[in-house]
C-alpha atoms as a PDB file:
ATOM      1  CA  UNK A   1     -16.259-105.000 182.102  1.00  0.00           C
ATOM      2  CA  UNK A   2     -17.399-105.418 185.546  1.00  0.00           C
ATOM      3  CA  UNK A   3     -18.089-102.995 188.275  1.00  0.00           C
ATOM      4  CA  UNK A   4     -17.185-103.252 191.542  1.00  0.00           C
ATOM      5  CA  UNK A   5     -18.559-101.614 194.795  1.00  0.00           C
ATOM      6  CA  UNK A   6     -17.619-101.860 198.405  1.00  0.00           C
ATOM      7  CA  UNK A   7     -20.963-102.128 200.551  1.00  0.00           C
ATOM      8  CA  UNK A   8     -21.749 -99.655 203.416  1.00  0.00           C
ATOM      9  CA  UNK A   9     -19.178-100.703 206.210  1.00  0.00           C
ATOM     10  CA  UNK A  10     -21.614-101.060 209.080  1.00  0.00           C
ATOM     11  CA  UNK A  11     -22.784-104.185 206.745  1.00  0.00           C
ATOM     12  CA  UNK A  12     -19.472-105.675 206.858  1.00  0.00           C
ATOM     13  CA  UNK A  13     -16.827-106.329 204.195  1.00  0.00           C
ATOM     14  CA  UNK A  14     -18.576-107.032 201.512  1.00  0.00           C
ATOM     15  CA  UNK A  15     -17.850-106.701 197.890  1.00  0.00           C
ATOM     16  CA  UNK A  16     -20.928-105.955 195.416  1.00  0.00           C
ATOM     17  CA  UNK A  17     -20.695-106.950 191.490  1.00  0.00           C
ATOM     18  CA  UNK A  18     -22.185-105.768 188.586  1.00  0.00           C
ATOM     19  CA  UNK A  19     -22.489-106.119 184.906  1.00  0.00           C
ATOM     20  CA  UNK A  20     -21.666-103.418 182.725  1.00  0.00           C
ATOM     21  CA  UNK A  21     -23.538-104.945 179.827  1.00  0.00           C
ATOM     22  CA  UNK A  22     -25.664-108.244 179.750  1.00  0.00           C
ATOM     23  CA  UNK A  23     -22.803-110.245 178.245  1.00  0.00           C
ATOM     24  CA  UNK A  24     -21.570-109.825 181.848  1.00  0.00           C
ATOM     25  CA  UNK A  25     -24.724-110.358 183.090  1.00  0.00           C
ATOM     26  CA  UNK A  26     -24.289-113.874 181.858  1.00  0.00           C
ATOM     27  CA  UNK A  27     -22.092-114.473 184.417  1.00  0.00           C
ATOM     28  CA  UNK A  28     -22.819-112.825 187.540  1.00  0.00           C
ATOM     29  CA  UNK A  29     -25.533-114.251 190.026  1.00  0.00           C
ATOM     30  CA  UNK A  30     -28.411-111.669 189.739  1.00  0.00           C
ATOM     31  CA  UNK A  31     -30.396-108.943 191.726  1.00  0.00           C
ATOM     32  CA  UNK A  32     -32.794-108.079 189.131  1.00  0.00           C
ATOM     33  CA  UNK A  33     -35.847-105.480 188.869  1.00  0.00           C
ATOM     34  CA  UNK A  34     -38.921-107.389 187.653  1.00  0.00           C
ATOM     35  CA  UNK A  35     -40.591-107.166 184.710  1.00  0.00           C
ATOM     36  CA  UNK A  36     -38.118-104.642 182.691  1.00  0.00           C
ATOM     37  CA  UNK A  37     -34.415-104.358 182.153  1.00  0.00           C
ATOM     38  CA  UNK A  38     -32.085-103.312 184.818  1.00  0.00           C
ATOM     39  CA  UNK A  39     -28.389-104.412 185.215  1.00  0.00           C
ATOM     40  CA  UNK A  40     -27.560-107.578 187.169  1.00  0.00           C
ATOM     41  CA  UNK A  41     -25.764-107.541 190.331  1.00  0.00           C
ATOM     42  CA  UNK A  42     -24.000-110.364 191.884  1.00  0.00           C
ATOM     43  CA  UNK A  43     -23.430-110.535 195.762  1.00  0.00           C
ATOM     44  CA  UNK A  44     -20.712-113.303 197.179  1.00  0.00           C
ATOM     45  CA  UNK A  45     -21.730-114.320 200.565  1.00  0.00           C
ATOM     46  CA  UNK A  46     -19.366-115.310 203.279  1.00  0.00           C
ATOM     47  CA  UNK A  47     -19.097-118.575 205.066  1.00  0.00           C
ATOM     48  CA  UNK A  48     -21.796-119.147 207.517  1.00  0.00           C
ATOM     49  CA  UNK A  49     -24.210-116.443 205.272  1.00  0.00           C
ATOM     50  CA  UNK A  50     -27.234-117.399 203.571  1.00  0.00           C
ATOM     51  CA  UNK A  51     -29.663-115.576 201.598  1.00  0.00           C
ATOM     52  CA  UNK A  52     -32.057-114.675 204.542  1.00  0.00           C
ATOM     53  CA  UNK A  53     -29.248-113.809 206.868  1.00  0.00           C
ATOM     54  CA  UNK A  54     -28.091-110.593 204.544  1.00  0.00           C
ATOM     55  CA  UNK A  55     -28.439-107.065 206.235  1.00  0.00           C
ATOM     56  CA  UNK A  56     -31.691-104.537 205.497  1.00  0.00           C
ATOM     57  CA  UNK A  57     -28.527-102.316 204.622  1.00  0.00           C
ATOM     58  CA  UNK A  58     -26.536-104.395 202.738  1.00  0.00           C
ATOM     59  CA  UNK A  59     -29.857-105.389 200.205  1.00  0.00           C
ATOM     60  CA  UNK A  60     -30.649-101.733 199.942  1.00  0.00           C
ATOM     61  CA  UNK A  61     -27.287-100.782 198.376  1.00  0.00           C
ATOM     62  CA  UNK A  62     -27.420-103.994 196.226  1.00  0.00           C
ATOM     63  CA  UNK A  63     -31.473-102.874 195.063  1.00  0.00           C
ATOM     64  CA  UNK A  64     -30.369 -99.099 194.646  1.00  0.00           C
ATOM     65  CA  UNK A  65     -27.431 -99.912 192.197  1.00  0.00           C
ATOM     66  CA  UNK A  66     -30.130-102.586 190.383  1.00  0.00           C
ATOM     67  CA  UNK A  67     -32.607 -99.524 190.347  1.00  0.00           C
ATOM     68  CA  UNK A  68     -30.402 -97.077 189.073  1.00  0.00           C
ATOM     69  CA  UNK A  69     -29.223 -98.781 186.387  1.00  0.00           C
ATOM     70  CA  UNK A  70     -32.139 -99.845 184.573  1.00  0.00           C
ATOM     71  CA  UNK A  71     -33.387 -97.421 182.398  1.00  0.00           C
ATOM     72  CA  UNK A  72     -36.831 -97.426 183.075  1.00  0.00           C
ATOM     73  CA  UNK A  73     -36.789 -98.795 186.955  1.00  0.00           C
ATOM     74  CA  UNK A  74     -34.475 -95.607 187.631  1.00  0.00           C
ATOM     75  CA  UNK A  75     -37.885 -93.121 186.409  1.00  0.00           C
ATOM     76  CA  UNK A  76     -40.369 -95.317 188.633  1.00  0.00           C
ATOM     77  CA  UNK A  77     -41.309 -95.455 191.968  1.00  0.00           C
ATOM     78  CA  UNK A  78     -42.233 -98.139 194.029  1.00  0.00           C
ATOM     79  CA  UNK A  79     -39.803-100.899 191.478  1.00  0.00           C
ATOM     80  CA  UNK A  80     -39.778-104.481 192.430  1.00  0.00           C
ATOM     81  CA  UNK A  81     -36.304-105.879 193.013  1.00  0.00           C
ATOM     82  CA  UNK A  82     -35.744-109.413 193.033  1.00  0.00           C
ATOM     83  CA  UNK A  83     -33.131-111.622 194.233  1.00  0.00           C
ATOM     84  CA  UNK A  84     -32.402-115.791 194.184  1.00  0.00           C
ATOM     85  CA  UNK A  85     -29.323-117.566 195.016  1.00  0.00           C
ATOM     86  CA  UNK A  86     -26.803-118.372 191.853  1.00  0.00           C
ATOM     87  CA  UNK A  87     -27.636-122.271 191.549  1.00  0.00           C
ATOM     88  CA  UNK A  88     -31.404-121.063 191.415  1.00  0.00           C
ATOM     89  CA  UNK A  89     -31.083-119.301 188.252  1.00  0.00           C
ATOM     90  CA  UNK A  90     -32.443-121.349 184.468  1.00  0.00           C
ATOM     91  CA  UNK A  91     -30.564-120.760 181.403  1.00  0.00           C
ATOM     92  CA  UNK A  92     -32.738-122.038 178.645  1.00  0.00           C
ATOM     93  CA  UNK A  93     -31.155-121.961 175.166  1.00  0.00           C
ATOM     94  CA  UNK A  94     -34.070-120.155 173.794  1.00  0.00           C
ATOM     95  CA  UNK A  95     -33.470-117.435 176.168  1.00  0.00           C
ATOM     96  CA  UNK A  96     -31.719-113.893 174.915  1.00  0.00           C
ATOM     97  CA  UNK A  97     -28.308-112.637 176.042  1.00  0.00           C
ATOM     98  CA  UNK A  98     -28.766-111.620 179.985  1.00  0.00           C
ATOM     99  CA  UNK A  99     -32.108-113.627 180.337  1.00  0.00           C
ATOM    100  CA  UNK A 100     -32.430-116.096 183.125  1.00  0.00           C
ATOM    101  CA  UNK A 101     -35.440-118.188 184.604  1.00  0.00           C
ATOM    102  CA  UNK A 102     -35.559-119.789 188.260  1.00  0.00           C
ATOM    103  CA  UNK A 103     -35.940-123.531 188.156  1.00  0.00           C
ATOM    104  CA  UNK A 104     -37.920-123.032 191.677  1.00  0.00           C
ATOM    105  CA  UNK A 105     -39.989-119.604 192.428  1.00  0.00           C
ATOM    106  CA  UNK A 106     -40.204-120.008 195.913  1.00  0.00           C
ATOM    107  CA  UNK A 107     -36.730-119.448 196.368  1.00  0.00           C
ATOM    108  CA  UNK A 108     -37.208-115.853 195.006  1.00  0.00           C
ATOM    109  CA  UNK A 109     -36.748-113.048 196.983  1.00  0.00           C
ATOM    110  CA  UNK A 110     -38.706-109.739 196.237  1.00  0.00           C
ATOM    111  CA  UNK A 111     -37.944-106.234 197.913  1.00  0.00           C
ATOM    112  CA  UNK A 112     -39.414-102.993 197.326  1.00  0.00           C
ATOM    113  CA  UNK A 113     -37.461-100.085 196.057  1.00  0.00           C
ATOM    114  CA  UNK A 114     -39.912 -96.840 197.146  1.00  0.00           C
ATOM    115  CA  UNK A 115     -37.336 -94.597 195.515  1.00  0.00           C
ATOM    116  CA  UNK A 116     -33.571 -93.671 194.282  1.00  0.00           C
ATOM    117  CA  UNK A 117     -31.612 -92.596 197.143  1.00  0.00           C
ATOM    118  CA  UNK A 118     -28.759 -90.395 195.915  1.00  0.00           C
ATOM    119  CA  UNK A 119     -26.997 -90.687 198.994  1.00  0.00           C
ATOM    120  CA  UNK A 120     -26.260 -94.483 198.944  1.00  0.00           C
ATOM    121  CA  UNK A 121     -25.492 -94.308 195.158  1.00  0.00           C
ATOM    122  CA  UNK A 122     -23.090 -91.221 195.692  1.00  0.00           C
ATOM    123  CA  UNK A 123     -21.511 -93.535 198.427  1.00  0.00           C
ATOM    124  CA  UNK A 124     -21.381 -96.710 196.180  1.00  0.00           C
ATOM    125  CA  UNK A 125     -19.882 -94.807 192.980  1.00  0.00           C
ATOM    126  CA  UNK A 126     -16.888 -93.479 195.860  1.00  0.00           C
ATOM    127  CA  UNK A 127     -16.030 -96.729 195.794  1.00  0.00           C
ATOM    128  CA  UNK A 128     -16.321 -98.341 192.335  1.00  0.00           C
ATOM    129  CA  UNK A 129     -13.354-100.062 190.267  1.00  0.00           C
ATOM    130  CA  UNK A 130     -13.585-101.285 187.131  1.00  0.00           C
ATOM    131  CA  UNK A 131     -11.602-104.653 186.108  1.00  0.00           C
ATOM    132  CA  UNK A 132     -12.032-107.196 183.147  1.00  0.00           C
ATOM    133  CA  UNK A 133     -11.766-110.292 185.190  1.00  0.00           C
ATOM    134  CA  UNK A 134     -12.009-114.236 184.458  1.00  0.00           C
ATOM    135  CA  UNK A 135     -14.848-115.244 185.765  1.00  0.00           C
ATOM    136  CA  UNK A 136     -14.754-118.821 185.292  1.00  0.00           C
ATOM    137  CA  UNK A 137     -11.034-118.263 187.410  1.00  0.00           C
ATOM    138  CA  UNK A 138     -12.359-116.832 190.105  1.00  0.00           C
ATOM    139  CA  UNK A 139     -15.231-118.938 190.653  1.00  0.00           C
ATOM    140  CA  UNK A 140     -13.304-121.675 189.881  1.00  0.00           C
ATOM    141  CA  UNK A 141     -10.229-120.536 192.708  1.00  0.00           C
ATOM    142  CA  UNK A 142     -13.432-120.098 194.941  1.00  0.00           C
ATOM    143  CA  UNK A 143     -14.863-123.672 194.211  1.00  0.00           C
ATOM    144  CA  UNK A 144     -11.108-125.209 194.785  1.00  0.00           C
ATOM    145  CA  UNK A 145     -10.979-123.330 198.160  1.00  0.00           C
ATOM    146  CA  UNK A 146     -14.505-124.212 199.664  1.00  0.00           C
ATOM    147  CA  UNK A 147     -13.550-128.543 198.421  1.00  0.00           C
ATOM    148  CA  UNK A 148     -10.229-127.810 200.033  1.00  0.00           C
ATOM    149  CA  UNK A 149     -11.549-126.467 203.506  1.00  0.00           C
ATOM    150  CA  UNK A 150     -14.558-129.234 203.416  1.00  0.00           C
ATOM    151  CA  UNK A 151     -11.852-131.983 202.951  1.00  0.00           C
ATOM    152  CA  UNK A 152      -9.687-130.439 205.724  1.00  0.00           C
ATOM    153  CA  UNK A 153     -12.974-130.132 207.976  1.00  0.00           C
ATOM    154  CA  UNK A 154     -14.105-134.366 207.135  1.00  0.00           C
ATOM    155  CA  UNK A 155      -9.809-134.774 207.728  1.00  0.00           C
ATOM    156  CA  UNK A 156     -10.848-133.303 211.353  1.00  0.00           C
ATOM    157  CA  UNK A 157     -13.324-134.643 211.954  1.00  0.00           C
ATOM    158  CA  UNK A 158     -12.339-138.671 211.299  1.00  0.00           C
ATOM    159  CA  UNK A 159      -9.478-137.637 213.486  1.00  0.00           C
ATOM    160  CA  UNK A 160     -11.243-136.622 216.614  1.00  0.00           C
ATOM    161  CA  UNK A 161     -14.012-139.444 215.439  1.00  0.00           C
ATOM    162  CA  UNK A 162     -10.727-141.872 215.790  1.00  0.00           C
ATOM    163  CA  UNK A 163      -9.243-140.563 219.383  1.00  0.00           C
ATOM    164  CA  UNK A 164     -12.804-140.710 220.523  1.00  0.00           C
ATOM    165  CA  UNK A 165     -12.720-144.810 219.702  1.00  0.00           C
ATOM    166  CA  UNK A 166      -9.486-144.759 221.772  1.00  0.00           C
ATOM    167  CA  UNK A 167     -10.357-143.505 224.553  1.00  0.00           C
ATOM    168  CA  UNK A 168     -13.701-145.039 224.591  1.00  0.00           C
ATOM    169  CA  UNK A 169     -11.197-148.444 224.015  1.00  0.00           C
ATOM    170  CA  UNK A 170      -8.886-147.807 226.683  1.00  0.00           C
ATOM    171  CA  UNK A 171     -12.264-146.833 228.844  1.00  0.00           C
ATOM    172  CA  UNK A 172     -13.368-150.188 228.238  1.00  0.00           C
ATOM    173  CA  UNK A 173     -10.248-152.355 229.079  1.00  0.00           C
ATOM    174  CA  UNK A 174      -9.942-150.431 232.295  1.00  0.00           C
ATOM    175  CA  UNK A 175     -13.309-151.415 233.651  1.00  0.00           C
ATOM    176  CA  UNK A 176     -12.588-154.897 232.302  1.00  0.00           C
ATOM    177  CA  UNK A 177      -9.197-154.864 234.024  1.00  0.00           C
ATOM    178  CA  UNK A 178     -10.955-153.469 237.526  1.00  0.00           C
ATOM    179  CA  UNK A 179     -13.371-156.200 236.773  1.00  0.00           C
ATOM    180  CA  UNK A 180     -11.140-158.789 237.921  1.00  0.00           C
ATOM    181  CA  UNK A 181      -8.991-157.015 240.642  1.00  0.00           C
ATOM    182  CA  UNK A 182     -12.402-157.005 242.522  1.00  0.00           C
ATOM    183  CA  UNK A 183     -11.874-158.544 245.989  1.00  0.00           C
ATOM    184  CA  UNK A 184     -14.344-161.087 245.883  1.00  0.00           C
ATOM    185  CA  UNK A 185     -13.092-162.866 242.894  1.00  0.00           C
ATOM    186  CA  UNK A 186      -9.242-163.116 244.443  1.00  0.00           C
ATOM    187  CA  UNK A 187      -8.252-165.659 246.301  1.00  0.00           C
ATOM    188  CA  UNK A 188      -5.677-164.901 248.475  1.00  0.00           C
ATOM    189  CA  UNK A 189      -3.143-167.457 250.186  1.00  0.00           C
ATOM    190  CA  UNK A 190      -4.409-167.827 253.414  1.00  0.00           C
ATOM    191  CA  UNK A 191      -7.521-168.892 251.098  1.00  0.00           C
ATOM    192  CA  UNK A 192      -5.705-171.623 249.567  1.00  0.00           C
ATOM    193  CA  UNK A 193      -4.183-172.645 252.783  1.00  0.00           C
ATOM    194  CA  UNK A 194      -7.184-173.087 254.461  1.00  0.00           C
ATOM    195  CA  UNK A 195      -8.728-174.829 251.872  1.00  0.00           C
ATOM    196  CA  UNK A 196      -5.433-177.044 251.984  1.00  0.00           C
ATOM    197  CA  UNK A 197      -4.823-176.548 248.140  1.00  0.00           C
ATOM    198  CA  UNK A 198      -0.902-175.738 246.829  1.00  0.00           C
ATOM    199  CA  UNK A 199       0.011-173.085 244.880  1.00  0.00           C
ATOM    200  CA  UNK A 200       0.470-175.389 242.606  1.00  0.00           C
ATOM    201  CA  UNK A 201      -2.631-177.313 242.346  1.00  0.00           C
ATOM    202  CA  UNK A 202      -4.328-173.842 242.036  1.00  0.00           C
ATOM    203  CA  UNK A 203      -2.626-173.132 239.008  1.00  0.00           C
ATOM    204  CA  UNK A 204      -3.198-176.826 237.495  1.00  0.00           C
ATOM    205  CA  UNK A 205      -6.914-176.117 238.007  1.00  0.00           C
ATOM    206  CA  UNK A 206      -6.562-172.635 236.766  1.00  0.00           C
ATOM    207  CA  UNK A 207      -4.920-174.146 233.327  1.00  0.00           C
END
């Protein structure tokens, strides 16, 4: 079972995740509070987002669900929250059920929770739905959509690459083509006449 939870809407439309149980856990990217159990929350960005571009507001709703659903992070104040993008995240086989490492620390994020804030859990749990979805589907319908919008963006972009070598082309055999319409490299007739050259012998000389 996973929980769902629509984020505060000044944040934007955002959908939070979370595991009802760590066998969920497994699978969802995690907001976690340090150094005891909590339930692990999973936040999809949108294009263009990153992990230091989400909202003060947005984090706090993600580190209050975190907070009140660990057992004992939900009795303390002052409970460190932390948070790492998915392909940060080390599954060791020796690891239990729910367990993850980071392969690098720095990438960990750490906020401070001072304390539960009934109203923005009252406000989540307004908005919760519970499914039993396939995972693996839906991140692999998300992978299949992000490879098919890069290969329509590298599509665009050899296109406009290619129109850009025409006109730089057709640039080029203009100034060429000026080149030799300059006046002093035409001879005219009155040119050949006065230099008492045919028409004729021009062009045998030109051949």
């Amino acid at each position: 079972m996973v929980f769902y939870f629509k984020a505060r809407p000044d944040a934007g439309d955002y959908t939070i995740y979370m595991g009802a149980d760590k066998n969920e856990n497994e699978e969802l990217i995690k907001f976690h509070v340090d150094k005891v159990s909590s339930a692990h929350v999973y936040l999809r960005l949108k294009k263009g987002d990153s992990i230091d571009t989400i909202s003060e507001g947005l984090l706090e709703d993600c580190a209050q669900l975190v907070k009140a659903h660990s057992i004992q992070g939900n009795k303390m104040n002052n409970v460190e929250v932390v948070y790492t993008p998915w392909s940060n995240l080390k599954k060791a086989t020796s690891m239990d059920v729910g367990q993850v490492g980071f392969h690098n620390h720095r990438l960990v994020h750490v906020l401070t929770v001072e304390k539960r804030v009934n109203e923005i859990l009252n406000r989540l749990n307004k908005t919760r739905v519970e499914r039993r979805p396939d995972l693996k589907a839906e991140k692999d319908a998300s992978n299949a959509a992000e490879k098919a919008e890069r290969k329509m963006q590298l599509k665009d972009k050899k296109r406009r690459e290619e129109m850009e070598r025409v006109v730089k082309e057709r640039q080029a055999e203009i100034r060429s083509y000026k080149g030799l319409m300059v006046a002093e490299k035409m001879t005219s007739n009155r040119q050949i006449a006065s230099a008492g050259k045919s028409i004729q012998e021009m062009e045998d000389e030109f051949v």
